[in-house]
N, C-alpha and C. Protein backbone atom coordinates (compact mmCIF):
# COMPACT_ATOMS: atom_id res chain seq x y z
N UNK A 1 23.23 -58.37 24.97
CA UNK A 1 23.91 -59.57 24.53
C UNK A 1 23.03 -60.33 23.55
N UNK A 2 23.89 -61.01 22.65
CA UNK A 2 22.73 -61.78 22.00
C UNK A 2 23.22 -63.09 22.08
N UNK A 3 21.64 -63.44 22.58
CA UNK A 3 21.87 -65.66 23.20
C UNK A 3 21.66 -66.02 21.97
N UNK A 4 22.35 -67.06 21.32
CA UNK A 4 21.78 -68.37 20.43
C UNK A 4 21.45 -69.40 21.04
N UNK A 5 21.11 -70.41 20.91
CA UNK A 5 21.56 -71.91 21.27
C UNK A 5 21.62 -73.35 19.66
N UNK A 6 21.98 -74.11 20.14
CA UNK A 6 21.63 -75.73 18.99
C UNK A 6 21.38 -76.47 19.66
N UNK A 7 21.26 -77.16 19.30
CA UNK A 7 20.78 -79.05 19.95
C UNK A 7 21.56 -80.05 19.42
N UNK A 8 22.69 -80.53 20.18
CA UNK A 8 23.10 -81.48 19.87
C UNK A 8 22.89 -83.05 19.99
N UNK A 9 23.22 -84.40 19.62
CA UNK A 9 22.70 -85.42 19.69
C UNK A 9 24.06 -85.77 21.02
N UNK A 10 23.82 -86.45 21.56
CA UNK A 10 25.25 -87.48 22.16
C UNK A 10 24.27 -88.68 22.70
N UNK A 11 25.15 -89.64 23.49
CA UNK A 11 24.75 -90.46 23.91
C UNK A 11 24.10 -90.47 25.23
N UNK A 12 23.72 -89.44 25.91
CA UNK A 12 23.19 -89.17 26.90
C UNK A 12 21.73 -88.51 26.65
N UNK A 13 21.34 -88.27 25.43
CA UNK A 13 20.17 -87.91 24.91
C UNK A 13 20.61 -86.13 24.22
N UNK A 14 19.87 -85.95 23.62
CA UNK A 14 20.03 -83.93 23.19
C UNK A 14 20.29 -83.13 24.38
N UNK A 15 21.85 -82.33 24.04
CA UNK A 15 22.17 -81.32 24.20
C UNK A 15 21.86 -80.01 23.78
N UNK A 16 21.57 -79.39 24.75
CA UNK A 16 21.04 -77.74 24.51
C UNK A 16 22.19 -76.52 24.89
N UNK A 17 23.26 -76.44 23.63
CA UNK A 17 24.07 -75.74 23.96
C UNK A 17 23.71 -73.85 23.52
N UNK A 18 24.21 -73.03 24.52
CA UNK A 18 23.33 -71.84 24.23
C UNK A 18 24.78 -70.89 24.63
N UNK A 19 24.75 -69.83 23.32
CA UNK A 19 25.96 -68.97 24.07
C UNK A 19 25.52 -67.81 23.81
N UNK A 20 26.25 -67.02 24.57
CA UNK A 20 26.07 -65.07 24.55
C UNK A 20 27.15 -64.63 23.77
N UNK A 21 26.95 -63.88 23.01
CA UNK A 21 27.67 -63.24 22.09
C UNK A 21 28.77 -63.89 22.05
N UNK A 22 28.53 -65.52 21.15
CA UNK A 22 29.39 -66.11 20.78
C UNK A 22 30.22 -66.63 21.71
N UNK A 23 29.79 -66.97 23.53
CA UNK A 23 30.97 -67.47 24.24
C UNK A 23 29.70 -68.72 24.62
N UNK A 24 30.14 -69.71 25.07
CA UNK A 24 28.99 -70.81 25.65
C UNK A 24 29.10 -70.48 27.08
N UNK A 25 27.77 -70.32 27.19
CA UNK A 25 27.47 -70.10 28.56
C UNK A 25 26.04 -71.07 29.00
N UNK A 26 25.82 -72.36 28.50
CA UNK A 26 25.04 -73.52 28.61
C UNK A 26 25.25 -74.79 28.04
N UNK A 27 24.70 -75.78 28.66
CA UNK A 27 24.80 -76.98 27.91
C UNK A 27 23.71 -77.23 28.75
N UNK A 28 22.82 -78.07 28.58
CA UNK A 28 21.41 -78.34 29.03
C UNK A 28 21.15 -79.69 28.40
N UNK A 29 20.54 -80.82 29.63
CA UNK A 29 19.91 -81.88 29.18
C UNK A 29 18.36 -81.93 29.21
N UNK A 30 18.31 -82.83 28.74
CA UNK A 30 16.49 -82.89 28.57
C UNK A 30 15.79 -83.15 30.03
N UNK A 31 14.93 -82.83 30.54
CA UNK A 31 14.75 -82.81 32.01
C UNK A 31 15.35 -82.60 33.49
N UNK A 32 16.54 -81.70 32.70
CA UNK A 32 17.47 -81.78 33.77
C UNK A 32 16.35 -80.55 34.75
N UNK A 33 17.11 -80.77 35.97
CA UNK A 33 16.44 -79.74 37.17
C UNK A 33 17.54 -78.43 36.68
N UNK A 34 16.63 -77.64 37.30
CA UNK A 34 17.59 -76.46 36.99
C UNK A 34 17.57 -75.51 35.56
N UNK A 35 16.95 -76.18 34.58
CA UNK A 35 17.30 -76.02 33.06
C UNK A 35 15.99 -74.66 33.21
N UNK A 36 16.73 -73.67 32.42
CA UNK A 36 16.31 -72.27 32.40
C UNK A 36 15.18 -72.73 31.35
N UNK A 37 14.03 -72.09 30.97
CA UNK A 37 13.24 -72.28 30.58
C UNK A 37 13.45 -72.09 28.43
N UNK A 38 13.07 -72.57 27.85
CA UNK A 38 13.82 -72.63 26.22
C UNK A 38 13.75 -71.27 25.67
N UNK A 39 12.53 -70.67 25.68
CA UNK A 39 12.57 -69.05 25.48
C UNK A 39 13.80 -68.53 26.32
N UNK A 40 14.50 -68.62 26.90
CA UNK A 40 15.46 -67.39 27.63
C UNK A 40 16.85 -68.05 26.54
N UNK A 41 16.88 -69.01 25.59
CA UNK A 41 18.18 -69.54 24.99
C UNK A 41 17.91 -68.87 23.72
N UNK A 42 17.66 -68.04 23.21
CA UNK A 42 17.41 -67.32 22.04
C UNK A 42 17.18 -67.96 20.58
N UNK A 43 17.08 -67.57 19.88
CA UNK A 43 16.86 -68.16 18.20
C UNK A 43 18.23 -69.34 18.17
N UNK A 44 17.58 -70.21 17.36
CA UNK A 44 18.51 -71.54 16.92
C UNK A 44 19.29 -70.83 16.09
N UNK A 45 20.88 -71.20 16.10
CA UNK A 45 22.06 -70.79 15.27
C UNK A 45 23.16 -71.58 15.62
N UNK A 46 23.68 -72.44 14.73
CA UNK A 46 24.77 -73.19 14.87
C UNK A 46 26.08 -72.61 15.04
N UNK A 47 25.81 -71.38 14.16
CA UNK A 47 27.30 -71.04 13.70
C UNK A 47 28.30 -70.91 15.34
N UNK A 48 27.81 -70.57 16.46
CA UNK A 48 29.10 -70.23 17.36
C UNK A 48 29.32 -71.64 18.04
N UNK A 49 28.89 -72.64 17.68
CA UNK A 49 29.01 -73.83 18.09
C UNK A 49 30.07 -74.67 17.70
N UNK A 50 30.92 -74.69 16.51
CA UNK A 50 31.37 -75.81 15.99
C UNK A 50 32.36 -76.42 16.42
N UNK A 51 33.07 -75.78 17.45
CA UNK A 51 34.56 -76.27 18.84
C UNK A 51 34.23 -76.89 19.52
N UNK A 52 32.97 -76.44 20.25
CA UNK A 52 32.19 -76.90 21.11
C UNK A 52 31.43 -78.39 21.01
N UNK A 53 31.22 -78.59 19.40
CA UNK A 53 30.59 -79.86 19.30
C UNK A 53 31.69 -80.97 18.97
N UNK A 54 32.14 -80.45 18.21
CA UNK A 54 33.98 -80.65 17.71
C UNK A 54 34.74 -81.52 19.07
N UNK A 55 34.64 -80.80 20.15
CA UNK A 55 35.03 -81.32 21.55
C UNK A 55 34.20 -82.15 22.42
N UNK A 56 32.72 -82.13 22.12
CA UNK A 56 32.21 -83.08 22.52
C UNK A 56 32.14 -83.87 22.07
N UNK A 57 32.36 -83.95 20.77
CA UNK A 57 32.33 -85.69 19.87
C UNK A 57 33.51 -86.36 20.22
N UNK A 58 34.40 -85.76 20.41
CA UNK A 58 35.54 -86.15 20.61
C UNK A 58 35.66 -86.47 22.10
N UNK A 59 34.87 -85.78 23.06
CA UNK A 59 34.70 -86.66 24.03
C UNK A 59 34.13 -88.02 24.68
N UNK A 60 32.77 -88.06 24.06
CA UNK A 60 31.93 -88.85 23.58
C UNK A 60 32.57 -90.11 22.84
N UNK A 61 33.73 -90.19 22.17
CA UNK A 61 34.47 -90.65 21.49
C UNK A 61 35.60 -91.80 22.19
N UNK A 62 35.83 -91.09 23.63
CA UNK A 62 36.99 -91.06 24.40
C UNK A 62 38.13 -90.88 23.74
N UNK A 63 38.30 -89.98 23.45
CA UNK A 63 39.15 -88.98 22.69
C UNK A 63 39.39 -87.67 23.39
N UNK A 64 38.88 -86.98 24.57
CA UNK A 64 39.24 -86.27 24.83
C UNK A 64 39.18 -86.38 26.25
N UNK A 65 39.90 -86.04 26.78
CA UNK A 65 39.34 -86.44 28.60
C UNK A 65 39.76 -84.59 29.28
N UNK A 66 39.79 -83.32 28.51
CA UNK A 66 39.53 -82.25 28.96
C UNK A 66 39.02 -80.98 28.13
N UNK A 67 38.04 -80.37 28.70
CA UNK A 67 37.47 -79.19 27.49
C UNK A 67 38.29 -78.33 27.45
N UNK A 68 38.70 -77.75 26.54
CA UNK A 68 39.32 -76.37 26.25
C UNK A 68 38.46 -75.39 25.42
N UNK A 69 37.39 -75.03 26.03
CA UNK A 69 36.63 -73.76 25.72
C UNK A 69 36.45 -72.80 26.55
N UNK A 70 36.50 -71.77 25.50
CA UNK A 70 35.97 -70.30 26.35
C UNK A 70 34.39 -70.41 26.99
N UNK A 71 34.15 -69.99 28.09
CA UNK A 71 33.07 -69.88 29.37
C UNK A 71 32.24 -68.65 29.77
N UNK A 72 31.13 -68.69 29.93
CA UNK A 72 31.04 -67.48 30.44
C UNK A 72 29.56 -68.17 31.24
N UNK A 73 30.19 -68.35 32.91
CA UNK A 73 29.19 -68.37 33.78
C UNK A 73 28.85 -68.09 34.43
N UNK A 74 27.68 -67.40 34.66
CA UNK A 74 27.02 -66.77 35.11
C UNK A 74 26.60 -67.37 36.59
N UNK A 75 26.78 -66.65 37.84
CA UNK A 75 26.62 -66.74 39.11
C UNK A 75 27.00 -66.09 40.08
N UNK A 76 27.30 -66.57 41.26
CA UNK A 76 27.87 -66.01 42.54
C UNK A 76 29.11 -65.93 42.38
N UNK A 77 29.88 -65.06 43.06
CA UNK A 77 31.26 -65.54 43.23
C UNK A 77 31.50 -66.82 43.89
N UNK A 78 30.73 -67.23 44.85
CA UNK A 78 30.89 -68.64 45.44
C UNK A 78 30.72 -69.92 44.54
N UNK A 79 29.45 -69.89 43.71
CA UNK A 79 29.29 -70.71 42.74
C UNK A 79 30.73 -70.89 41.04
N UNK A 80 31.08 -69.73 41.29
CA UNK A 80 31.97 -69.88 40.25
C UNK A 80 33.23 -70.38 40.81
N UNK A 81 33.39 -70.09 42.00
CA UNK A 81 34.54 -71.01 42.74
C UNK A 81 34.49 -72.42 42.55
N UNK A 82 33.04 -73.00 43.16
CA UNK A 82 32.87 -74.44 42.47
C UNK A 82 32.88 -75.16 41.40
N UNK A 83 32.75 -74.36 40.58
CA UNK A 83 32.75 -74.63 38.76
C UNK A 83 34.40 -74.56 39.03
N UNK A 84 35.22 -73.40 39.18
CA UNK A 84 36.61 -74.29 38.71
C UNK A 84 37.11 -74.77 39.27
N UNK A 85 36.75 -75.44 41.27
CA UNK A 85 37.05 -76.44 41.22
C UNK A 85 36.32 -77.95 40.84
N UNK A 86 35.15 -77.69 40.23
CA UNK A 86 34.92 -78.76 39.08
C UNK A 86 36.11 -79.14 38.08
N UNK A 87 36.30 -78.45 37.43
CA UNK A 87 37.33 -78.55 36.37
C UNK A 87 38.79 -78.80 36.62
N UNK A 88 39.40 -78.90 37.88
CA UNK A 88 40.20 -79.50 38.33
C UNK A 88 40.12 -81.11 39.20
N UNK A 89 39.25 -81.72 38.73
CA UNK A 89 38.70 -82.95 39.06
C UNK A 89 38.94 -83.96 37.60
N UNK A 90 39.73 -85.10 37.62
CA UNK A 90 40.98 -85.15 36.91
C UNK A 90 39.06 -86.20 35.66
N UNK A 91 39.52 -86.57 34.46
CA UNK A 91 38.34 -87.02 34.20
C UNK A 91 38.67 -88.83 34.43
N UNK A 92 37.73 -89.31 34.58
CA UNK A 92 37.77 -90.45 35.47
C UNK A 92 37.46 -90.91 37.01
N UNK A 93 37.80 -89.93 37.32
CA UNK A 93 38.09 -90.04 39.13
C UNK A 93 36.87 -89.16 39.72
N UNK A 94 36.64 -89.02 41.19
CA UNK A 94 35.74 -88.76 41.40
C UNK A 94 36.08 -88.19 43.14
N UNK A 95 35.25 -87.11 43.22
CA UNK A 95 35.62 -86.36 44.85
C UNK A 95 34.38 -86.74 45.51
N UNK A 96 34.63 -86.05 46.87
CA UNK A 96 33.03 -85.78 47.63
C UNK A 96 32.88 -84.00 47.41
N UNK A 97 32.02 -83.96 48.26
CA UNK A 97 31.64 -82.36 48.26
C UNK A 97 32.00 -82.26 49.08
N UNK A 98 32.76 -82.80 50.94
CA UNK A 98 33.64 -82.02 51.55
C UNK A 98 35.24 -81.93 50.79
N UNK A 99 35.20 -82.90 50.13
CA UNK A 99 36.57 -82.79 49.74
C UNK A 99 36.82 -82.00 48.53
N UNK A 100 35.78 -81.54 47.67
CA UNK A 100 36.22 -80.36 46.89
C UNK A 100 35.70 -78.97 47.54
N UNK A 101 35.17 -78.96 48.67
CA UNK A 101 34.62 -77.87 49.80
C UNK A 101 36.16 -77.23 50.02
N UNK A 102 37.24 -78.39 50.74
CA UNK A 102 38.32 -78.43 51.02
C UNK A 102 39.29 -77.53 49.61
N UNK A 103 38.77 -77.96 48.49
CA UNK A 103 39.65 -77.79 47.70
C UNK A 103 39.26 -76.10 47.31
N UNK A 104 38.22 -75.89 47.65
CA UNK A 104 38.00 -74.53 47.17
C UNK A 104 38.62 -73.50 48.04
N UNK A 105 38.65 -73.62 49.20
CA UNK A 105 39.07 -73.23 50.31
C UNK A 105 37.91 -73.08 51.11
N UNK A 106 36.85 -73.96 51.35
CA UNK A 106 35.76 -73.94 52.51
C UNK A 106 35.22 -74.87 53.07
N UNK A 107 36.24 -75.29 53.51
CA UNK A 107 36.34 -76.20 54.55
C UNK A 107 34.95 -76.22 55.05
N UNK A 108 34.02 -77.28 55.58
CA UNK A 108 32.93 -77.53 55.99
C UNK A 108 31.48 -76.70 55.38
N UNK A 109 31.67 -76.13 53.95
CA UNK A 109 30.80 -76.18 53.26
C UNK A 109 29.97 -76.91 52.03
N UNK A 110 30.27 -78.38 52.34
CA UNK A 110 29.66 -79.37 51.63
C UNK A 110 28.68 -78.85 51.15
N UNK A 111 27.68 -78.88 51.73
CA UNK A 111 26.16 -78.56 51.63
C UNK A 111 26.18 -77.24 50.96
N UNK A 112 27.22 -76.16 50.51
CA UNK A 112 26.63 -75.26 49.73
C UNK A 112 27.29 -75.50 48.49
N UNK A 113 28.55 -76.48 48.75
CA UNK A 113 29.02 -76.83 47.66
C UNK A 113 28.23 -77.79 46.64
N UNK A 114 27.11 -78.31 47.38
CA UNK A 114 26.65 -78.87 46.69
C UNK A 114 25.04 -78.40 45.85
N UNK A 115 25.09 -77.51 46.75
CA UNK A 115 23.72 -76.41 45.97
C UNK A 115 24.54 -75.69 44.39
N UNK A 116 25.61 -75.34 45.01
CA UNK A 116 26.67 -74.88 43.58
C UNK A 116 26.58 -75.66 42.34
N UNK A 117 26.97 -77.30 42.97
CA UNK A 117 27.54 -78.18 41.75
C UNK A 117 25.90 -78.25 41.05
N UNK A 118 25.14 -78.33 41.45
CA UNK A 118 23.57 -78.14 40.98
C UNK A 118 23.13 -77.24 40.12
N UNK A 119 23.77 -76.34 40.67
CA UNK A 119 23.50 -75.07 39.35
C UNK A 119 24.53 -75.11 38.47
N UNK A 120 25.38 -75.80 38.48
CA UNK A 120 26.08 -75.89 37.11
C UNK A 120 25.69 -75.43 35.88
N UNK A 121 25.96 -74.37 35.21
CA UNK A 121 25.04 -74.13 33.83
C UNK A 121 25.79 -74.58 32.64
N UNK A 122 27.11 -75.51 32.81
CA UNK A 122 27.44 -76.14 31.62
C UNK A 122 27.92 -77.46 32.00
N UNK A 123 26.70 -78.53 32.32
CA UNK A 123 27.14 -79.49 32.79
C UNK A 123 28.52 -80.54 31.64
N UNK A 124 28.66 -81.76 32.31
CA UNK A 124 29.71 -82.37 31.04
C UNK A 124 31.02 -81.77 31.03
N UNK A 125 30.92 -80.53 30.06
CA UNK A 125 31.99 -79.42 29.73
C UNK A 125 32.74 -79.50 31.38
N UNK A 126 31.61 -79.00 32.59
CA UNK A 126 32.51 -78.56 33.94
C UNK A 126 31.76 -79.99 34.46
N UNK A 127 32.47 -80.95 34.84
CA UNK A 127 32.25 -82.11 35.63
C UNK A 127 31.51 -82.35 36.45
N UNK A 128 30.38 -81.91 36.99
CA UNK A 128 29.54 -81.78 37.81
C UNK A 128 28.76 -83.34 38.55
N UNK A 129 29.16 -83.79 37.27
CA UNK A 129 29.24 -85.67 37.27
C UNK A 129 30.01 -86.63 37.82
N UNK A 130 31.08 -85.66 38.43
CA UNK A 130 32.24 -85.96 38.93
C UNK A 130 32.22 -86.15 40.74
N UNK A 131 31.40 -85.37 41.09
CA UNK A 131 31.54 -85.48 42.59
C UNK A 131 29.82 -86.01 43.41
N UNK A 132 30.65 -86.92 44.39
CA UNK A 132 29.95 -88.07 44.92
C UNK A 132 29.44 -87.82 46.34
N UNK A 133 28.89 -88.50 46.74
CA UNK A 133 28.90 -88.16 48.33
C UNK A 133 29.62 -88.87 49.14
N UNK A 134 30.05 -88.58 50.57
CA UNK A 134 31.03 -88.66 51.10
C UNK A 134 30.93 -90.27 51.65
N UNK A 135 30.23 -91.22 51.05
CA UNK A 135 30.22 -92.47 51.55
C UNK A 135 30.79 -93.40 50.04
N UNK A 136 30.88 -92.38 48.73
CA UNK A 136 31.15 -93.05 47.46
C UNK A 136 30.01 -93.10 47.01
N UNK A 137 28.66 -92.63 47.24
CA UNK A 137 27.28 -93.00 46.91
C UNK A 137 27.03 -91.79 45.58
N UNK A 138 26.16 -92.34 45.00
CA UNK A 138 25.85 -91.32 43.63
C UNK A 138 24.66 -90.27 44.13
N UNK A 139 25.27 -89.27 44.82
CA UNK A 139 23.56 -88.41 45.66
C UNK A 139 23.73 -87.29 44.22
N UNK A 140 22.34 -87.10 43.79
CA UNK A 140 21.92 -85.46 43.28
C UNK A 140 23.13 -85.55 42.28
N UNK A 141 22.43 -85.50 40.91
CA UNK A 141 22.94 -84.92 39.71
C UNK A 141 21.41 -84.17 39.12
N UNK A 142 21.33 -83.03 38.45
CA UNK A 142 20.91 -82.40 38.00
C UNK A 142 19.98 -82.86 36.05
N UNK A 143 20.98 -84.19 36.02
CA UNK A 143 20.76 -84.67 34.78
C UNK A 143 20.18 -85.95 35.29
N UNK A 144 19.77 -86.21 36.10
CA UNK A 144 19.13 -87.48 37.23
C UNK A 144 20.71 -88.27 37.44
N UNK A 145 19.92 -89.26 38.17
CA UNK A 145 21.15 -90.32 38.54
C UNK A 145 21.73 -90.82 37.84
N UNK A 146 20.85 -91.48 36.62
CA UNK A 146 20.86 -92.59 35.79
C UNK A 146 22.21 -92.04 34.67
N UNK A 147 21.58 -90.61 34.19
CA UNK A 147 22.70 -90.35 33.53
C UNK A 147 24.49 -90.10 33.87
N UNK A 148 24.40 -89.73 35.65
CA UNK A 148 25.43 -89.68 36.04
C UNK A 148 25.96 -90.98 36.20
N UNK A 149 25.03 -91.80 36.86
CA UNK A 149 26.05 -93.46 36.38
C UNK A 149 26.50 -93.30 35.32
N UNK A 150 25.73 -93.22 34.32
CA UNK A 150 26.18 -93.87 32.70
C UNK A 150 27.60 -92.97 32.52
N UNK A 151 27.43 -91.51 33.11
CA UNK A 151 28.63 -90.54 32.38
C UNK A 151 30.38 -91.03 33.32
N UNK A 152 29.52 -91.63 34.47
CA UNK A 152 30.97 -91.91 35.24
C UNK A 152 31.46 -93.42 34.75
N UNK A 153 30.69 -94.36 34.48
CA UNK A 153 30.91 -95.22 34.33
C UNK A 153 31.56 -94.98 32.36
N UNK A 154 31.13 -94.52 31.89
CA UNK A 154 31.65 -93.85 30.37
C UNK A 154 33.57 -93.65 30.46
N UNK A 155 33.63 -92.53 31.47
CA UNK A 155 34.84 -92.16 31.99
C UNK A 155 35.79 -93.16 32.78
N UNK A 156 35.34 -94.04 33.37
CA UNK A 156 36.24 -94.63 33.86
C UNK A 156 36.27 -96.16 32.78
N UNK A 157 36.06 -96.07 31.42
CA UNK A 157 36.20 -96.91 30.09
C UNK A 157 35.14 -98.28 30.78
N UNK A 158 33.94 -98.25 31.46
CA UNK A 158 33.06 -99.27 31.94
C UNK A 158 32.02 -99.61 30.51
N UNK A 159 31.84 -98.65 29.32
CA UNK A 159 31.34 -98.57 28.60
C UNK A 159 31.66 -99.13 27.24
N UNK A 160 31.34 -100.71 27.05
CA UNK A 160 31.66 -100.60 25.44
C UNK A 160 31.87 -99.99 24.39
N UNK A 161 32.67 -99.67 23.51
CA UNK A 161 32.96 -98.97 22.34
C UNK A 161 31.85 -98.88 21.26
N UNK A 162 31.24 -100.55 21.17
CA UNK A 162 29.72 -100.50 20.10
C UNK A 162 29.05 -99.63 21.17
N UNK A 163 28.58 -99.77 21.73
CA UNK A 163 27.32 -99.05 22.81
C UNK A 163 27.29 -97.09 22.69
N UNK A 164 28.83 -97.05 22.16
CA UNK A 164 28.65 -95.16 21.96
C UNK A 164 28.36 -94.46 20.34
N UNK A 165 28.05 -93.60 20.64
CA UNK A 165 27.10 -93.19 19.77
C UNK A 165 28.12 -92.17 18.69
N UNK A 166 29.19 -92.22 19.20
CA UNK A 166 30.41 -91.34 18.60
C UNK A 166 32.06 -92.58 18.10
């Protein structure tokens, strides 16, 4: 396969979007936990990017409140269960991890659902920002806390219009 990646700007700091033979299979923040090391994202190349950024400006924008890109992620079968029920998590609103446990069909696997939403390898794009803990509390985002406030509070329009960067 051959990886590219770019670096995009948004308002959450640079994006590290990286795809395999032209499908995105990353989005990466700056210190996020989890983030594969920069050598494994191959030579800088924009070209398979431009939908991809196209849709994030436009999200960034509030202009778009769902991605429509092609995926390719890499994991467990269990973990990829959680990614699409990430993506059925409406944008705005917000679950727990028993209650999208529930939605996957595994009932009382919070706790691996939530090792899943962690490895997310295209955060943003699959909502991972989206689910809370079961008291409404902001536990464990991968992009720290701070940014998951800012991205939920973004989504539910808490965010001035001057204040975005799109």
């Amino acid at each position: 396969m051959s990886r590219v990646h770019t670096v995009v700007d948004s308002p959450y700091g640079p994006l590290t979007l990286v795809a395999d033979d032209g499908v995105l299979c990353g989005l990466y923040m700056t210190e996020q936990r989890h983030r594969p090391p920069q050598e494994t994202f191959g030579e800088r190349d924009d070209a398979p990017f431009p939908e991809a950024v196209r849709q994030l400006e436009a999200y960034f924008a509030g202009e778009l409140t769902r991605f429509d890109l092609p995926l390719r992620l890499a994991g467990t079968d269990f973990q990829r269960r959680v990614w699409a029920g990430l993506q059925d998590i409406p944008y705005g609103e917000t679950v727990s991890y028993g209650t999208l446990a529930e939605h996957i069909g595994a009932p009382g696997a919070s706790r691996a659902v939530g090792l899943a939403n962690g490895k997310n390898p295209v955060g943003i794009i699959v909502p991972c920002h989206r689910v809370i803990g079961s008291t409404g509390s902001l536990t464990g985002y991968g992009g720290g806390l701070e940014r998951k406030r800012r991205l939920l509070a973004f989504e539910r329009g808490e965010v001035p219009r001057e204040d975005r960067l799109f």
